[in-house]
C-alpha atoms as a PDB file:
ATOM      1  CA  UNK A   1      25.422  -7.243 -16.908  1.00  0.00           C
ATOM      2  CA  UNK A   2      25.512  -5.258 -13.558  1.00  0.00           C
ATOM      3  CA  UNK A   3      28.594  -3.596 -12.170  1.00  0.00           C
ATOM      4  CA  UNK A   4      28.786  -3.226  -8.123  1.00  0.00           C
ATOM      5  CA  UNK A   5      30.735  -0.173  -8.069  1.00  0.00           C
ATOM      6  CA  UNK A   6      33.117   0.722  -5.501  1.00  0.00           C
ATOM      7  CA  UNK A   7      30.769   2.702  -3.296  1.00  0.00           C
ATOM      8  CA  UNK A   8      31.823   5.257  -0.928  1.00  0.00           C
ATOM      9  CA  UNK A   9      29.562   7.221   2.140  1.00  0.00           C
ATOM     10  CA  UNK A  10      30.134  10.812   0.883  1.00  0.00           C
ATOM     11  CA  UNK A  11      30.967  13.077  -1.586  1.00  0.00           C
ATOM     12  CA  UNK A  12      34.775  12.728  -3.351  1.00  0.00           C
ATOM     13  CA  UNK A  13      37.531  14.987  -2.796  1.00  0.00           C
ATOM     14  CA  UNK A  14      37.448  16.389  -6.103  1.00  0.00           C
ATOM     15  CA  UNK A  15      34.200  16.890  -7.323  1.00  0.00           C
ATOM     16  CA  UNK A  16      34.949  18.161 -10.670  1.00  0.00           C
ATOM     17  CA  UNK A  17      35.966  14.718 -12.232  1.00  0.00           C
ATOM     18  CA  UNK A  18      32.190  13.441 -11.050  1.00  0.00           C
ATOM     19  CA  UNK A  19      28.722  14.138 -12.413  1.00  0.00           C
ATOM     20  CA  UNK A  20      26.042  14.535  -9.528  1.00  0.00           C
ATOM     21  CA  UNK A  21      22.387  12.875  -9.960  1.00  0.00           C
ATOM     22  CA  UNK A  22      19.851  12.713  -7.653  1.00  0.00           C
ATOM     23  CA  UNK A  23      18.022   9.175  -7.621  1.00  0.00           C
ATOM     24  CA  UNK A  24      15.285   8.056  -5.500  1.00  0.00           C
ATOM     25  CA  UNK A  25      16.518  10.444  -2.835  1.00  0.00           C
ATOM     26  CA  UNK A  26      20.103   9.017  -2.697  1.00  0.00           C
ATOM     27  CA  UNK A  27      22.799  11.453  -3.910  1.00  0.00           C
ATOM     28  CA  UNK A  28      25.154   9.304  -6.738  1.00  0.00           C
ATOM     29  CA  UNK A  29      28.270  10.654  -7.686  1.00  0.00           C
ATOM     30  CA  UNK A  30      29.190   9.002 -11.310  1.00  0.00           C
ATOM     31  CA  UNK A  31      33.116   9.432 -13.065  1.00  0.00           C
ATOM     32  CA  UNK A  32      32.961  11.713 -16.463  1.00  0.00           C
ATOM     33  CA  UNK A  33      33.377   9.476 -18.986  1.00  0.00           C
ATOM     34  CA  UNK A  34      31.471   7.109 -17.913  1.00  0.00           C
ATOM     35  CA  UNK A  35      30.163   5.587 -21.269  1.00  0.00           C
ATOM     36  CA  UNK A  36      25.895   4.300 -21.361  1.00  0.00           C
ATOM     37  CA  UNK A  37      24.874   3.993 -24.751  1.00  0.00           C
ATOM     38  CA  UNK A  38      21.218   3.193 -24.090  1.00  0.00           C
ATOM     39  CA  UNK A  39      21.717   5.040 -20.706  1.00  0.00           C
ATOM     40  CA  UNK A  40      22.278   3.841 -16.658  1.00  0.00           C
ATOM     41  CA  UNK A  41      20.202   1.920 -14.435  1.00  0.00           C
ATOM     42  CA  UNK A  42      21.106   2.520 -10.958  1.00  0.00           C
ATOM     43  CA  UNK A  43      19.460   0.416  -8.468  1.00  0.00           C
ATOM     44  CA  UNK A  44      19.577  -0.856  -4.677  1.00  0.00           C
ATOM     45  CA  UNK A  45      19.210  -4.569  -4.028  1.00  0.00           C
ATOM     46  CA  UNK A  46      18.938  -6.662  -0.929  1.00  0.00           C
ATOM     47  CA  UNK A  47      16.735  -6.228   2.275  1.00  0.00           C
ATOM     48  CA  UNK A  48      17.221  -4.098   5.363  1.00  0.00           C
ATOM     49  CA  UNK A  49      20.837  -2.842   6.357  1.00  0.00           C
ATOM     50  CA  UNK A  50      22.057  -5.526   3.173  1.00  0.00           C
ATOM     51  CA  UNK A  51      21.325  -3.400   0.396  1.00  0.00           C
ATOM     52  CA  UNK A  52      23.645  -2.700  -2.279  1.00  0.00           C
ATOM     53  CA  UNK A  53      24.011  -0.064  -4.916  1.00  0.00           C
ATOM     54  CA  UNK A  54      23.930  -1.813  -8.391  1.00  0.00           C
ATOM     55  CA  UNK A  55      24.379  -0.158 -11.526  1.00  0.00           C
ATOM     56  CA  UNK A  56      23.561  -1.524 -15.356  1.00  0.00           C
ATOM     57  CA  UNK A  57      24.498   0.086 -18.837  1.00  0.00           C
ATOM     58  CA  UNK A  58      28.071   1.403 -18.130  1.00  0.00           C
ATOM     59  CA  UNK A  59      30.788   0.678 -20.982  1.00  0.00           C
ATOM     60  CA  UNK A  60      34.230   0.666 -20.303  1.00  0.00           C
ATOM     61  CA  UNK A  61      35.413   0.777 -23.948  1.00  0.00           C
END
């Protein structure tokens, strides 16, 4: 199942409640506690200006 997270341009206000990765030359800014038991697949789908930021293998539980 893939989650379209709320996705904003920029870092958050308070960056000590987010982890920081690097992917594909995008900056991604993930919540701690974000639970991935067999890990995260972030991803951008779509064509042209119609791409969206899709990520698999977050838990909420």
């Amino acid at each position: 199942m893939s989650i379209r997270p709320a996705v904003y341009a920029g870092a958050p206000a308070d960056l000590k409640n987010f982890l920081t990765e690097q992917w594909n030359g995008l900056k991604v800014y993930l919540q701690k506690g974000i639970k991935a038991s067999r890990g995260l697949d972030i991803d951008l789908v779509g064509f042209g200006p119609f791409k969206q930021l899709v990520v698999d293998g977050v838990q909420n539980y």
